[in-house]
PDB file of N, CA and C in Angstrom:
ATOM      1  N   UNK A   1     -13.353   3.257 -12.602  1.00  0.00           N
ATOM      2  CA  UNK A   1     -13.744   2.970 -11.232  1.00  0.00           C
ATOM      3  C   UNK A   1     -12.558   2.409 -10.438  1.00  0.00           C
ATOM      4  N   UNK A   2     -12.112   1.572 -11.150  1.00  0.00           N
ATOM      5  CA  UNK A   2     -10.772   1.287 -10.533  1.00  0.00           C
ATOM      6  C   UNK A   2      -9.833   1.751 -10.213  1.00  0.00           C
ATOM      7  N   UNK A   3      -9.021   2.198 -11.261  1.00  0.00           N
ATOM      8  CA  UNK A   3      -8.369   3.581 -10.670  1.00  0.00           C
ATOM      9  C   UNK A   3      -8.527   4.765  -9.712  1.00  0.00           C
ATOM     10  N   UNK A   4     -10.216   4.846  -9.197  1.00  0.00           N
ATOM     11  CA  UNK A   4     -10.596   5.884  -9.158  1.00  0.00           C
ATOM     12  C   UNK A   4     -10.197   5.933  -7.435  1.00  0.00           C
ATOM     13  N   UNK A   5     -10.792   3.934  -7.280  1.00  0.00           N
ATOM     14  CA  UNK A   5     -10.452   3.624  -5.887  1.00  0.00           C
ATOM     15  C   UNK A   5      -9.289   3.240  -5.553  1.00  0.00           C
ATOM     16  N   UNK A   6      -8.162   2.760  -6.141  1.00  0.00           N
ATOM     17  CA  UNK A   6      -7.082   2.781  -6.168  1.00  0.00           C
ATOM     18  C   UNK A   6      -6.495   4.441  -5.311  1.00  0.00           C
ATOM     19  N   UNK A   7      -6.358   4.991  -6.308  1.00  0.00           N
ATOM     20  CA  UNK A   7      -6.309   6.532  -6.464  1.00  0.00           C
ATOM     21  C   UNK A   7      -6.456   6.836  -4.661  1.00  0.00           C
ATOM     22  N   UNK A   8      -7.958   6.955  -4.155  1.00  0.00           N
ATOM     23  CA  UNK A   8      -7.841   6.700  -3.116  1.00  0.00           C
ATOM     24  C   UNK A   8      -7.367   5.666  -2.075  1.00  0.00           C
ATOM     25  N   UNK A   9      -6.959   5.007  -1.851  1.00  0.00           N
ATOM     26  CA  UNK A   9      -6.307   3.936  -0.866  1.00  0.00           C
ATOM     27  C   UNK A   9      -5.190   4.632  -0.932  1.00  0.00           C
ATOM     28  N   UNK A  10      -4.346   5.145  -1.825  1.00  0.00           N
ATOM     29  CA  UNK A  10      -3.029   5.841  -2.015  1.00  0.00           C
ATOM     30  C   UNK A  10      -3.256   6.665  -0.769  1.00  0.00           C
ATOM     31  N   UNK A  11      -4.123   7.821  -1.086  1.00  0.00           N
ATOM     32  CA  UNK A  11      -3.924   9.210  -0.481  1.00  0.00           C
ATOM     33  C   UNK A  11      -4.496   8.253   0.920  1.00  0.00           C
ATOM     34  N   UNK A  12      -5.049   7.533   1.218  1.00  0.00           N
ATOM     35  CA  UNK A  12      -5.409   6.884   2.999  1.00  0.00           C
ATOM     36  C   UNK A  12      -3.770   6.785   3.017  1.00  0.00           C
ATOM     37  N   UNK A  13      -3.279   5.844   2.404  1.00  0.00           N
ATOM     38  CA  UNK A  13      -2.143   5.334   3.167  1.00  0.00           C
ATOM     39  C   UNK A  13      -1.029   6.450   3.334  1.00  0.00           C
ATOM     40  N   UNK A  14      -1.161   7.487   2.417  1.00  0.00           N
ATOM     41  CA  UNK A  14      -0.550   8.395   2.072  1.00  0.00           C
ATOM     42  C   UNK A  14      -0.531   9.848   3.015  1.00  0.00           C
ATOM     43  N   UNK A  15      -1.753   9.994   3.613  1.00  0.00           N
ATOM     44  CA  UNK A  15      -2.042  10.706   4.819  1.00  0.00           C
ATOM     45  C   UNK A  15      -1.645   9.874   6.189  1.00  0.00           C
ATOM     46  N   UNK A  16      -1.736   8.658   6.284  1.00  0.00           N
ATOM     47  CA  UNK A  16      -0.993   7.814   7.181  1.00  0.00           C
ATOM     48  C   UNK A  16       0.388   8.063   7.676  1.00  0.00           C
ATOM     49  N   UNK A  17       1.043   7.874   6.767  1.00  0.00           N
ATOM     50  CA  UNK A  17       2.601   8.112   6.703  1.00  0.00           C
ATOM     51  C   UNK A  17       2.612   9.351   7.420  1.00  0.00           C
ATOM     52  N   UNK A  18       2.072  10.304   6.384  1.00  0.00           N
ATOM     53  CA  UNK A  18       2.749  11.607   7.033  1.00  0.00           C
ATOM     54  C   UNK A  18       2.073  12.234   8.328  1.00  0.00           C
ATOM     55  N   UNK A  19       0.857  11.377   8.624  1.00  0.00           N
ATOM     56  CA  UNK A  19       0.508  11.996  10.324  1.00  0.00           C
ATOM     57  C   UNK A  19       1.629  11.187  10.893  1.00  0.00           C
ATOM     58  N   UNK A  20       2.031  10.175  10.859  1.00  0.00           N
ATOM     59  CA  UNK A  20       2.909   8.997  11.636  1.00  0.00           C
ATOM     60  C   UNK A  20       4.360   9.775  11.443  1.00  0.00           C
ATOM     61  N   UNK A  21       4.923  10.645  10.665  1.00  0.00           N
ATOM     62  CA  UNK A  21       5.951  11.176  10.616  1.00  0.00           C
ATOM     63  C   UNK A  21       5.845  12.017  11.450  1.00  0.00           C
ATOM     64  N   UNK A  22       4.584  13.337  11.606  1.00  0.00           N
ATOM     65  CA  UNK A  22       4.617  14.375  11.939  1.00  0.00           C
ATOM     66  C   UNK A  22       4.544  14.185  13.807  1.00  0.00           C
ATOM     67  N   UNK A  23       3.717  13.068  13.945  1.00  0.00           N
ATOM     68  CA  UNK A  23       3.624  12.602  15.781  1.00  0.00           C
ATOM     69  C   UNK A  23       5.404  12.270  16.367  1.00  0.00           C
ATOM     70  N   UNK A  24       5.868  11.009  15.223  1.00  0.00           N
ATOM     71  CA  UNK A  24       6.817  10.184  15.706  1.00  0.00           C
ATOM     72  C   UNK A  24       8.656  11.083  15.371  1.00  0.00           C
ATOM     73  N   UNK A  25       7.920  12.033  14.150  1.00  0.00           N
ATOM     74  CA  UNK A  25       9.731  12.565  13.606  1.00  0.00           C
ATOM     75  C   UNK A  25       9.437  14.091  13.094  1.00  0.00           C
ATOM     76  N   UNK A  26       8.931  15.020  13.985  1.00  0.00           N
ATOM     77  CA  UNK A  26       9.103  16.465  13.992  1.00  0.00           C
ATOM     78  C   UNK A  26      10.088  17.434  13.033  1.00  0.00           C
ATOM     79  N   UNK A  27      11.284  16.628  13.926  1.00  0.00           N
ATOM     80  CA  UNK A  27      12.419  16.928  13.849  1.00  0.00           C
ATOM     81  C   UNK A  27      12.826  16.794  12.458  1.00  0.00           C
ATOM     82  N   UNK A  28      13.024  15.253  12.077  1.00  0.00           N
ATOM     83  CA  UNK A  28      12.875  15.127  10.587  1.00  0.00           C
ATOM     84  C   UNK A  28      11.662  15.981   8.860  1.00  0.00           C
ATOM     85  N   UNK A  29      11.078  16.180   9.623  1.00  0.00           N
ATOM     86  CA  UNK A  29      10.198  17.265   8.846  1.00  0.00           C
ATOM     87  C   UNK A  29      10.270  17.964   8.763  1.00  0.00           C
ATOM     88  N   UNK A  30      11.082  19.113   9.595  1.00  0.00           N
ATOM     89  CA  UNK A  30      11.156  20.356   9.661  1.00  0.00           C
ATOM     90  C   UNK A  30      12.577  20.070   9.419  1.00  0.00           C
ATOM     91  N   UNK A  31      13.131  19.163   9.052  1.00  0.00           N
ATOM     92  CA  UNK A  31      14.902  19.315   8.247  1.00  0.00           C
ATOM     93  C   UNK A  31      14.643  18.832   6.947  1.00  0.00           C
ATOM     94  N   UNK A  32      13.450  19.176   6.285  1.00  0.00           N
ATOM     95  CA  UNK A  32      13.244  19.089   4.916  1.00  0.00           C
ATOM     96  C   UNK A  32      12.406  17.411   4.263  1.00  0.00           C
ATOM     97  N   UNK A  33      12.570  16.315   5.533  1.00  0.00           N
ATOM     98  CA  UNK A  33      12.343  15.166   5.282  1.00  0.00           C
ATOM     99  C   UNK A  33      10.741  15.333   4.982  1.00  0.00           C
ATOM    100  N   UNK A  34      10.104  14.593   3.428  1.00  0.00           N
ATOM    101  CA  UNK A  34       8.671  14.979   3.017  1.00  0.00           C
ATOM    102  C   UNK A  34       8.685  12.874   2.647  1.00  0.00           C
ATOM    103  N   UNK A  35       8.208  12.316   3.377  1.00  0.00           N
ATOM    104  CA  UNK A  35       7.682  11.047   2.989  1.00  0.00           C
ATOM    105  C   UNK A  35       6.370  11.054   2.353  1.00  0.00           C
ATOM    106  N   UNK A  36       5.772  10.113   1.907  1.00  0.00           N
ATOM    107  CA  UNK A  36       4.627   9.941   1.306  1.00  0.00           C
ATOM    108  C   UNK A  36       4.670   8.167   0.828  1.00  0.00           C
ATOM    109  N   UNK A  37       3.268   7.995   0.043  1.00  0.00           N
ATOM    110  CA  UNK A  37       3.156   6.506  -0.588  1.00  0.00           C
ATOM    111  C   UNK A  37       2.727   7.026  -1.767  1.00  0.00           C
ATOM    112  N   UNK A  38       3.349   5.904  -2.732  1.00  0.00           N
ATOM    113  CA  UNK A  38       3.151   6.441  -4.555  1.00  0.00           C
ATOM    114  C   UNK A  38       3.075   4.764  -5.056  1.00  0.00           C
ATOM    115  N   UNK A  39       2.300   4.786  -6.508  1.00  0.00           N
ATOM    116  CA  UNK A  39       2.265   4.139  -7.204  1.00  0.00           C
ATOM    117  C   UNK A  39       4.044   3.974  -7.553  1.00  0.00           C
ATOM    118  N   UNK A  40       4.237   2.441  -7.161  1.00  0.00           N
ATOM    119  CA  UNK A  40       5.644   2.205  -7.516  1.00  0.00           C
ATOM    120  C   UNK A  40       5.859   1.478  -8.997  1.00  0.00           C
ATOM    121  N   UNK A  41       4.755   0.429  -9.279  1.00  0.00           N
ATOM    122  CA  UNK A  41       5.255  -0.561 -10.447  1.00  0.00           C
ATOM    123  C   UNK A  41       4.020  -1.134 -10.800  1.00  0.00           C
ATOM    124  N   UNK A  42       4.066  -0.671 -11.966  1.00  0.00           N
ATOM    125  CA  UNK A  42       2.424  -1.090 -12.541  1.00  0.00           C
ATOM    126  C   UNK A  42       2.399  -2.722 -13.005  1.00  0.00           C
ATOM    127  N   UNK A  43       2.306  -3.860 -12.544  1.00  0.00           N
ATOM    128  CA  UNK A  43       2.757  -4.901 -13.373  1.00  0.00           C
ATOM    129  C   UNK A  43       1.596  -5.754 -13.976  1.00  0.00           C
ATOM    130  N   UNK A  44       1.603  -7.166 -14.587  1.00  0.00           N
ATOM    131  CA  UNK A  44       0.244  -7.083 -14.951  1.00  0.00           C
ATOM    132  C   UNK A  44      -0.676  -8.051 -13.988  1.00  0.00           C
ATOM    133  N   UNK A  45       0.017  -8.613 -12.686  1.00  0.00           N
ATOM    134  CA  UNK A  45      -0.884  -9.019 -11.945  1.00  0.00           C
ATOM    135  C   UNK A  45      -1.263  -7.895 -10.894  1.00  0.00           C
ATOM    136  N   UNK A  46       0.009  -7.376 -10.328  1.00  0.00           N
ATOM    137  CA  UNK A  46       0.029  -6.460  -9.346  1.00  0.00           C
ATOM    138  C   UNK A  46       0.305  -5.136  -9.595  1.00  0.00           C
ATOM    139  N   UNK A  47      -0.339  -4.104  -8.599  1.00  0.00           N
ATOM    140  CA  UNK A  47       0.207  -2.866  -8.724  1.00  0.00           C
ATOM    141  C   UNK A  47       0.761  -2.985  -7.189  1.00  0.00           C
ATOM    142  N   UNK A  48       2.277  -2.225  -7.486  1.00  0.00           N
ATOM    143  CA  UNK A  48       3.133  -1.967  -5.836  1.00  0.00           C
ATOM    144  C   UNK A  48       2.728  -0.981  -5.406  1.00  0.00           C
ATOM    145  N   UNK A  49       2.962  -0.900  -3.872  1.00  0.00           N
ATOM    146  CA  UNK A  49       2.560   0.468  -3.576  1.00  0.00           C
ATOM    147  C   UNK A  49       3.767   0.539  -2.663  1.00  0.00           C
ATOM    148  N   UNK A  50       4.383   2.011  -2.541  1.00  0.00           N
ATOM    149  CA  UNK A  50       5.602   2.234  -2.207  1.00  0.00           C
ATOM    150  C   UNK A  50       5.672   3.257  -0.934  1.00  0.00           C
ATOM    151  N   UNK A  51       6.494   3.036   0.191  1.00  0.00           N
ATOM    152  CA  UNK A  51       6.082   4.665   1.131  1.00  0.00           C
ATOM    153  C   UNK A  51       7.730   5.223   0.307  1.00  0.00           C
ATOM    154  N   UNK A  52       7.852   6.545  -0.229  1.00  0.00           N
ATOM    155  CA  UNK A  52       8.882   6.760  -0.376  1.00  0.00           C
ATOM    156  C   UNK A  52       9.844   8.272  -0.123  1.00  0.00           C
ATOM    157  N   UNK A  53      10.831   8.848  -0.088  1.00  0.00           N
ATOM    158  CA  UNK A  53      10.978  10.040   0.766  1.00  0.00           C
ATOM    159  C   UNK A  53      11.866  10.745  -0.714  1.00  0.00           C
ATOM    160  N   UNK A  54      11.341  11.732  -1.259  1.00  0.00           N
ATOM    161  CA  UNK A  54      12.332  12.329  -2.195  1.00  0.00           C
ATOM    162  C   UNK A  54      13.598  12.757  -2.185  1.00  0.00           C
ATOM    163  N   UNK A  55      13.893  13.620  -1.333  1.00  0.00           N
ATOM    164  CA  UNK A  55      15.113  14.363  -0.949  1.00  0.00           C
ATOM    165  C   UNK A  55      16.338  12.600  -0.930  1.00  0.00           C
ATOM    166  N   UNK A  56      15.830  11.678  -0.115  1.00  0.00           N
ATOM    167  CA  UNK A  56      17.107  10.717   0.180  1.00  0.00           C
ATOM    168  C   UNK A  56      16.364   9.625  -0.310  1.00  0.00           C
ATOM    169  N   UNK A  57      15.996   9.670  -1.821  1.00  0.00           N
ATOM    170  CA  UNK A  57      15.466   8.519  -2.346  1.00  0.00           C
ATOM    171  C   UNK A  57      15.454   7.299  -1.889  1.00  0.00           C
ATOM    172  N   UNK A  58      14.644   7.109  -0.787  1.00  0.00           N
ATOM    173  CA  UNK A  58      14.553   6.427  -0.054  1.00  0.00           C
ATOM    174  C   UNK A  58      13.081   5.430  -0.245  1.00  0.00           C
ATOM    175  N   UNK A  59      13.170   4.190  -0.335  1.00  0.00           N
ATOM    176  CA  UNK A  59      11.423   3.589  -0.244  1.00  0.00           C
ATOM    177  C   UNK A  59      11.445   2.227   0.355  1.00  0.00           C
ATOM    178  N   UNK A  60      10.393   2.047   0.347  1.00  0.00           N
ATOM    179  CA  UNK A  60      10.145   0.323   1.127  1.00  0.00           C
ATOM    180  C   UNK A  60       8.577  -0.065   0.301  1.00  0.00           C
ATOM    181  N   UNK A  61       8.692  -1.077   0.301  1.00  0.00           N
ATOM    182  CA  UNK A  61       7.271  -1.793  -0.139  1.00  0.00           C
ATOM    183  C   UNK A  61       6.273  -1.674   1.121  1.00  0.00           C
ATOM    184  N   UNK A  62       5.202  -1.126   0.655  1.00  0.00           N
ATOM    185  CA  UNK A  62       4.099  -1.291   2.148  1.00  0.00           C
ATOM    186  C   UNK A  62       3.001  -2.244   1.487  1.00  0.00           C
ATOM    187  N   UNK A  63       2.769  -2.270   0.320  1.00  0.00           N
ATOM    188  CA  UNK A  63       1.668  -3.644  -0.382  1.00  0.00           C
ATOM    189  C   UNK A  63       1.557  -3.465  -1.604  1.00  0.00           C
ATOM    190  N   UNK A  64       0.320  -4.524  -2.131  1.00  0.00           N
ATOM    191  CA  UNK A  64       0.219  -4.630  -3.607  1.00  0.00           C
ATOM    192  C   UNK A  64      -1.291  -4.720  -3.712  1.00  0.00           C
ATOM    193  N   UNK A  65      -1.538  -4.410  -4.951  1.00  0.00           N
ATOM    194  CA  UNK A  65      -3.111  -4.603  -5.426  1.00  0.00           C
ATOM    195  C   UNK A  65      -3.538  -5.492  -6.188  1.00  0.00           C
ATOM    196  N   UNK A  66      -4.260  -6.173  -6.571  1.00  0.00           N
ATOM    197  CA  UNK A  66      -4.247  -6.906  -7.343  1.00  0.00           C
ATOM    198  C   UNK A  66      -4.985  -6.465  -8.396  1.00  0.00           C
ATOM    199  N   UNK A  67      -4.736  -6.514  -9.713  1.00  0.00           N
ATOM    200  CA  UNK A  67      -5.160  -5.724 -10.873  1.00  0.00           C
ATOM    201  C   UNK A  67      -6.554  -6.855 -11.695  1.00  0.00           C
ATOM    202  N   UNK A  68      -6.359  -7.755 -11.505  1.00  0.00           N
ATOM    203  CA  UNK A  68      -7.511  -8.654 -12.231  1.00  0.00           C
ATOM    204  C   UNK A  68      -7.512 -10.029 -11.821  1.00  0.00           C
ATOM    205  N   UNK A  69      -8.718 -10.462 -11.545  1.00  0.00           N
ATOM    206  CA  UNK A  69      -9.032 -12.026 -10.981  1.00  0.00           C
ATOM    207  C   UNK A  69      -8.158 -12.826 -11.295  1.00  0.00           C
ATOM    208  N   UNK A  70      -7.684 -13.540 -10.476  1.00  0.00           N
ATOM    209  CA  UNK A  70      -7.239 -14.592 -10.796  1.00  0.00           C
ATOM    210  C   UNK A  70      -7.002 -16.001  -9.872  1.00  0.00           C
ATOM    211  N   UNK A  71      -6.539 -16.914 -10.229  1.00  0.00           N
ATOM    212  CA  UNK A  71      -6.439 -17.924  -9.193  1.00  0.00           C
ATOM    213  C   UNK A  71      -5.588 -19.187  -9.788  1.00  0.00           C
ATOM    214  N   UNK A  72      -4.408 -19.263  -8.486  1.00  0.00           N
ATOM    215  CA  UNK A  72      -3.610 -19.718  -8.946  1.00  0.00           C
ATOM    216  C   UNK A  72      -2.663 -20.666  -7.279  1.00  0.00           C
ATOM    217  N   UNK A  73      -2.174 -21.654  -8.127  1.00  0.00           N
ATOM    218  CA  UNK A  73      -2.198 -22.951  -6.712  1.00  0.00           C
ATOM    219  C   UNK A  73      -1.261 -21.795  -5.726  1.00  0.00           C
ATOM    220  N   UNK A  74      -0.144 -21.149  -5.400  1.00  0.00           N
ATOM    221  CA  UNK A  74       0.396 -20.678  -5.289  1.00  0.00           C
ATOM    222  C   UNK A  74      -0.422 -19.489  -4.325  1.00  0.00           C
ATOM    223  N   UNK A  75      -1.112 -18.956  -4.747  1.00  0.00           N
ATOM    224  CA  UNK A  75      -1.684 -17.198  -3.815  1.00  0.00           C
ATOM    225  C   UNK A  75      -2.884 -17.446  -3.832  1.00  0.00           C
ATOM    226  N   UNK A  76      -3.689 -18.593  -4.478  1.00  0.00           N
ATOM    227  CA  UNK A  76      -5.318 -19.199  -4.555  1.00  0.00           C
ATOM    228  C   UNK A  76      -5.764 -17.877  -4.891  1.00  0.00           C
ATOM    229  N   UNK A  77      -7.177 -17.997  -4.396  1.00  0.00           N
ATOM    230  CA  UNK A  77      -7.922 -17.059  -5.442  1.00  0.00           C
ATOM    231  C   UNK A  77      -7.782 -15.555  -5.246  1.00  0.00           C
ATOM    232  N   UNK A  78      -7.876 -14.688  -6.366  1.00  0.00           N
ATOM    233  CA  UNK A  78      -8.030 -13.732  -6.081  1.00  0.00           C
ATOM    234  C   UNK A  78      -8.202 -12.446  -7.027  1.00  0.00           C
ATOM    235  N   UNK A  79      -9.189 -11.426  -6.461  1.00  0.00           N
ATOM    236  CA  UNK A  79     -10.385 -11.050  -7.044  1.00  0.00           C
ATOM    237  C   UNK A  79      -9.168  -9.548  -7.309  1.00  0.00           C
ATOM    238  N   UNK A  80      -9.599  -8.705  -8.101  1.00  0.00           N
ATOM    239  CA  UNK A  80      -9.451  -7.157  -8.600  1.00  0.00           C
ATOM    240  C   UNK A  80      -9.845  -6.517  -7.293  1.00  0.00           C
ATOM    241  N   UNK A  81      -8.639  -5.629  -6.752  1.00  0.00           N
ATOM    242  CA  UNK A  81      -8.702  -4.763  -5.893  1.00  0.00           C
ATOM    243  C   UNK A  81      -8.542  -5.430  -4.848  1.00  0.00           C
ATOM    244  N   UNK A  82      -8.114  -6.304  -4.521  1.00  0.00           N
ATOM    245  CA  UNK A  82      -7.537  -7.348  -3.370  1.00  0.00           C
ATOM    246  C   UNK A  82      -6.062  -6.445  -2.726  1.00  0.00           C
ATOM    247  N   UNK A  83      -5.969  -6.530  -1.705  1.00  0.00           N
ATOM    248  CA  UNK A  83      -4.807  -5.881  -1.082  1.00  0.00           C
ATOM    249  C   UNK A  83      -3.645  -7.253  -0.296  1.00  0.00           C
ATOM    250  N   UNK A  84      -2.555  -7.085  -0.658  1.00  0.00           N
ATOM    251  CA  UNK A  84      -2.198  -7.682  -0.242  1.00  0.00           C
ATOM    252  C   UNK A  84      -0.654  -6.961   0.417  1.00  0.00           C
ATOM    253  N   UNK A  85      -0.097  -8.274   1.379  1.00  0.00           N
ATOM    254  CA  UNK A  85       0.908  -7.254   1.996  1.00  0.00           C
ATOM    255  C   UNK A  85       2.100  -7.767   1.498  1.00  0.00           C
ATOM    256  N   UNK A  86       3.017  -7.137   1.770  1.00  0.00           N
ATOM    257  CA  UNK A  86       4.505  -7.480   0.601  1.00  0.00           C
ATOM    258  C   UNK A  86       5.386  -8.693   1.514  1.00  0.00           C
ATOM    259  N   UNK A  87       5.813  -9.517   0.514  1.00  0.00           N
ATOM    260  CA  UNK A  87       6.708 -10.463   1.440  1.00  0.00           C
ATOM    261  C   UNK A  87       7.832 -10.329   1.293  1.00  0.00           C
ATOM    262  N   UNK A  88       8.398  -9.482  -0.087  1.00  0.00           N
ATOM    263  CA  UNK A  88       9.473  -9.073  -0.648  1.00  0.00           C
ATOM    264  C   UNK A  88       9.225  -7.558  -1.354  1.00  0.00           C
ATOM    265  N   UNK A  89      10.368  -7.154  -1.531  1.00  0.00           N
ATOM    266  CA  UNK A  89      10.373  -5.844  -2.295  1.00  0.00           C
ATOM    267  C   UNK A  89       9.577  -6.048  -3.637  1.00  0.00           C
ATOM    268  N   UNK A  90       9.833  -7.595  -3.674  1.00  0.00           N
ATOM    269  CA  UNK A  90       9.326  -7.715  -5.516  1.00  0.00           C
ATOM    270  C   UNK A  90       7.818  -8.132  -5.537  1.00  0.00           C
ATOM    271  N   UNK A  91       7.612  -9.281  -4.376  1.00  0.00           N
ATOM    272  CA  UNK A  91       6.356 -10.004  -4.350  1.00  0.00           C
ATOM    273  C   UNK A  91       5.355  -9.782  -3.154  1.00  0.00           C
ATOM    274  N   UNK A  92       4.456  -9.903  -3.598  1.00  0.00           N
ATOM    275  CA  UNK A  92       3.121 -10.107  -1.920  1.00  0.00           C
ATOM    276  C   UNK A  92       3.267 -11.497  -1.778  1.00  0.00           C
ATOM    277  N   UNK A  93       2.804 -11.099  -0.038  1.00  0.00           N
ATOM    278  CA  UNK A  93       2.656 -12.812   0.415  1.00  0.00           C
ATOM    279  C   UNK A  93       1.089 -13.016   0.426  1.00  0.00           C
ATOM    280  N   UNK A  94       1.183 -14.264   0.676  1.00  0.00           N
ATOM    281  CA  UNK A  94      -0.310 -14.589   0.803  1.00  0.00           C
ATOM    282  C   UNK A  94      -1.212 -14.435   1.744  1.00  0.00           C
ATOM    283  N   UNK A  95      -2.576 -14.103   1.325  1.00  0.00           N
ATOM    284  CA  UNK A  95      -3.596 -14.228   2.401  1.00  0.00           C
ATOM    285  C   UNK A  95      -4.265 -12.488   1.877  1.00  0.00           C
ATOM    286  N   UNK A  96      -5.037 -12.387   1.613  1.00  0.00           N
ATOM    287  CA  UNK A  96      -5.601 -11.081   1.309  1.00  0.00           C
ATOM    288  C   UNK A  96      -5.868 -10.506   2.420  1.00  0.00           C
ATOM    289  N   UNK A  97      -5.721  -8.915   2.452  1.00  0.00           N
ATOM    290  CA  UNK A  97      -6.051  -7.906   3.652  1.00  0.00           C
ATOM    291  C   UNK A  97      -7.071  -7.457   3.607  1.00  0.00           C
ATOM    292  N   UNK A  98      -7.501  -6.823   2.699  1.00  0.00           N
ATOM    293  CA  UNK A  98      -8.909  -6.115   1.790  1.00  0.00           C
ATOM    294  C   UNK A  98      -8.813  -5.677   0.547  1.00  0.00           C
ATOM    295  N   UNK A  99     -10.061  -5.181   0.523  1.00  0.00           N
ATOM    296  CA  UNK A  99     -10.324  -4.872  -0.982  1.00  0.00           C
ATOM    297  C   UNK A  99     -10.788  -3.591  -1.254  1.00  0.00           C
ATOM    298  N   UNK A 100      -9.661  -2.620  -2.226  1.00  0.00           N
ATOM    299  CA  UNK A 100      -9.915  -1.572  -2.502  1.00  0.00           C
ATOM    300  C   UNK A 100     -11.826  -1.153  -2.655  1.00  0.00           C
ATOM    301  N   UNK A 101     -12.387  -2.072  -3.056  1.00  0.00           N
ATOM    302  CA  UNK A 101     -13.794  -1.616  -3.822  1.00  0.00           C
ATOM    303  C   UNK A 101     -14.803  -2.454  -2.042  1.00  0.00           C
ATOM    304  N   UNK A 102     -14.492  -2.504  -1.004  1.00  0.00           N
ATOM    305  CA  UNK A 102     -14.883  -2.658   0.178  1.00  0.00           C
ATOM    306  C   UNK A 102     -15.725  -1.067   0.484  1.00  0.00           C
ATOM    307  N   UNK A 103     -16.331  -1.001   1.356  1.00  0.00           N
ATOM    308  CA  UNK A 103     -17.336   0.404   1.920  1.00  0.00           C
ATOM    309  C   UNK A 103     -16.443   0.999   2.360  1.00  0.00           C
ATOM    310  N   UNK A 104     -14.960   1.007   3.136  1.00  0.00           N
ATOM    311  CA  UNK A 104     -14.055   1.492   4.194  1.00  0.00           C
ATOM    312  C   UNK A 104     -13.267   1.672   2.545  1.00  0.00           C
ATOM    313  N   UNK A 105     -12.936   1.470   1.417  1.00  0.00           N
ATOM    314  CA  UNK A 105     -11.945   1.783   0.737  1.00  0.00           C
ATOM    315  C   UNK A 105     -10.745   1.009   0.786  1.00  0.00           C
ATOM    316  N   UNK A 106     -11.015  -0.233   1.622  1.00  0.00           N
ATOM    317  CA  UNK A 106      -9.417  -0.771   1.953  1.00  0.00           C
ATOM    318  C   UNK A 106      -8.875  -0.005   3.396  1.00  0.00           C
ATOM    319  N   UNK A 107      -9.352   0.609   4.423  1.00  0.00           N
ATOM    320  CA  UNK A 107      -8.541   1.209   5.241  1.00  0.00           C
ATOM    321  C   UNK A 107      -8.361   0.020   6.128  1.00  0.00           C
ATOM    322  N   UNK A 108      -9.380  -0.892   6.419  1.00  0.00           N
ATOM    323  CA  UNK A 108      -9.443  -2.077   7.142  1.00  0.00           C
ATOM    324  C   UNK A 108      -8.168  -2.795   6.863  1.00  0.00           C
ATOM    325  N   UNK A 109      -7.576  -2.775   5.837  1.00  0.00           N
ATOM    326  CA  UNK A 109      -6.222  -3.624   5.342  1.00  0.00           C
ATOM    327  C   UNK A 109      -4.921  -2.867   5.743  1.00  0.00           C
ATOM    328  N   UNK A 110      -5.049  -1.712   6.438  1.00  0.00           N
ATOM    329  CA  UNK A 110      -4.128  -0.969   6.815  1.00  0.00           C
ATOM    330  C   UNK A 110      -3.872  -0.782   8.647  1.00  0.00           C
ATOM    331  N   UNK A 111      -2.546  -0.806   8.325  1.00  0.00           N
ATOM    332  CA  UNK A 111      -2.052  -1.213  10.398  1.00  0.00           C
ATOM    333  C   UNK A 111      -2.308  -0.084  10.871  1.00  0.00           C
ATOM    334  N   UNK A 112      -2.670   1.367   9.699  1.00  0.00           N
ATOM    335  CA  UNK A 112      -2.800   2.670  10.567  1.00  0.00           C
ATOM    336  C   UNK A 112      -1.710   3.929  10.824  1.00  0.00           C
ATOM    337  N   UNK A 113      -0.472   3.157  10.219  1.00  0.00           N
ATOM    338  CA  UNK A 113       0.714   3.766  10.153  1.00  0.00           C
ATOM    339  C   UNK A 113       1.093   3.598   8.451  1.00  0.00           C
ATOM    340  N   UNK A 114       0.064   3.589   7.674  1.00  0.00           N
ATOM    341  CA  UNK A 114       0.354   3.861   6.319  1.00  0.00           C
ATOM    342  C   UNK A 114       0.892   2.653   5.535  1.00  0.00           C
ATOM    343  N   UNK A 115       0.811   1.404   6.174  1.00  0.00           N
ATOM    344  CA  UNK A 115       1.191  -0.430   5.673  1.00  0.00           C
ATOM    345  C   UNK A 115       0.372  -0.628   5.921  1.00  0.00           C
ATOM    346  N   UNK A 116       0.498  -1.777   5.226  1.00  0.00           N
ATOM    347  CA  UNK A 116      -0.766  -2.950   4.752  1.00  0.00           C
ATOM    348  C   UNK A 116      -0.181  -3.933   6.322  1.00  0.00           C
ATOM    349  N   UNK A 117      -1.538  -4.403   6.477  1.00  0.00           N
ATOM    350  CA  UNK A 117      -1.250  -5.103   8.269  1.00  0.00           C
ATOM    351  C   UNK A 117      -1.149  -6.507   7.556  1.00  0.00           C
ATOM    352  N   UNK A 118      -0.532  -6.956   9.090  1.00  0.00           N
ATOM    353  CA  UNK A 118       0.019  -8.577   9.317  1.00  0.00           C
ATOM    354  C   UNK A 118      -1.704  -9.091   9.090  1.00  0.00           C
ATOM    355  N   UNK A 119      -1.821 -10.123   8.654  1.00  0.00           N
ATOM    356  CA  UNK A 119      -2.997 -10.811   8.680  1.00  0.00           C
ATOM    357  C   UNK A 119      -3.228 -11.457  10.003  1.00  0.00           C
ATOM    358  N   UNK A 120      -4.658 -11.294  10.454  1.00  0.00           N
ATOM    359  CA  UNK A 120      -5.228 -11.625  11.960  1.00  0.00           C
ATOM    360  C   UNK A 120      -5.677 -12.797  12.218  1.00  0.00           C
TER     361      UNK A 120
END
């Protein structure tokens, strides 16, 4: 189940990107440029999620998932399938966005351009 929704939030954020390429960089698409978002780093609190471009191995952190409950003084509580947004290439910052296993899938945690949004 997890994976399953995981799996999806990818392809949301992942169709994101590339409408946001195809409105904002034409030009770049049709000179071979193919962006997307991929599973970057499986770790055992977090999974990364990456927007990244093949041809000019290119990526940036757009967020993280959180893989199993936990709670800790530092990021306080937090549940499996929690979205969070990146504060570093390596780490999320705090404050949860949504949650993969939400009715929307997590799209609510997304700015719409294929990242995880600033918290409101």
């Amino acid at each position: 189940m997890f994976e399953e929704r995981l799996q999806q939030f990818v392809a949301i954020l992942d169709g994101q990107v590339k409408s946001e390429y195809q409105k904002l960089y034409p030009n770049l698409l049709e000179a071979g440029f193919d962006p997307g978002v991929k599973i970057d780093n499986r770790g055992s609190k977090y999974i990364k999620l990456s927007e990244f471009e093949k041809k000019h191995k290119r990526n940036r952190v757009v967020g993280f998932v959180v893989v199993k409950d936990s709670n800790t003084a530092t990021m306080g509580e937090l549940k499996k399938g929690d979205i969070l947004m990146a504060a570093t290439f390596k780490a999320p910052a705090k404050g949860v966005r949504g949650n993969i296993f939400d009715d929307d899938n997590g799209l609510s945690a997304s700015n719409g351009r294929g990242c995880v949004r600033y918290a409101s």
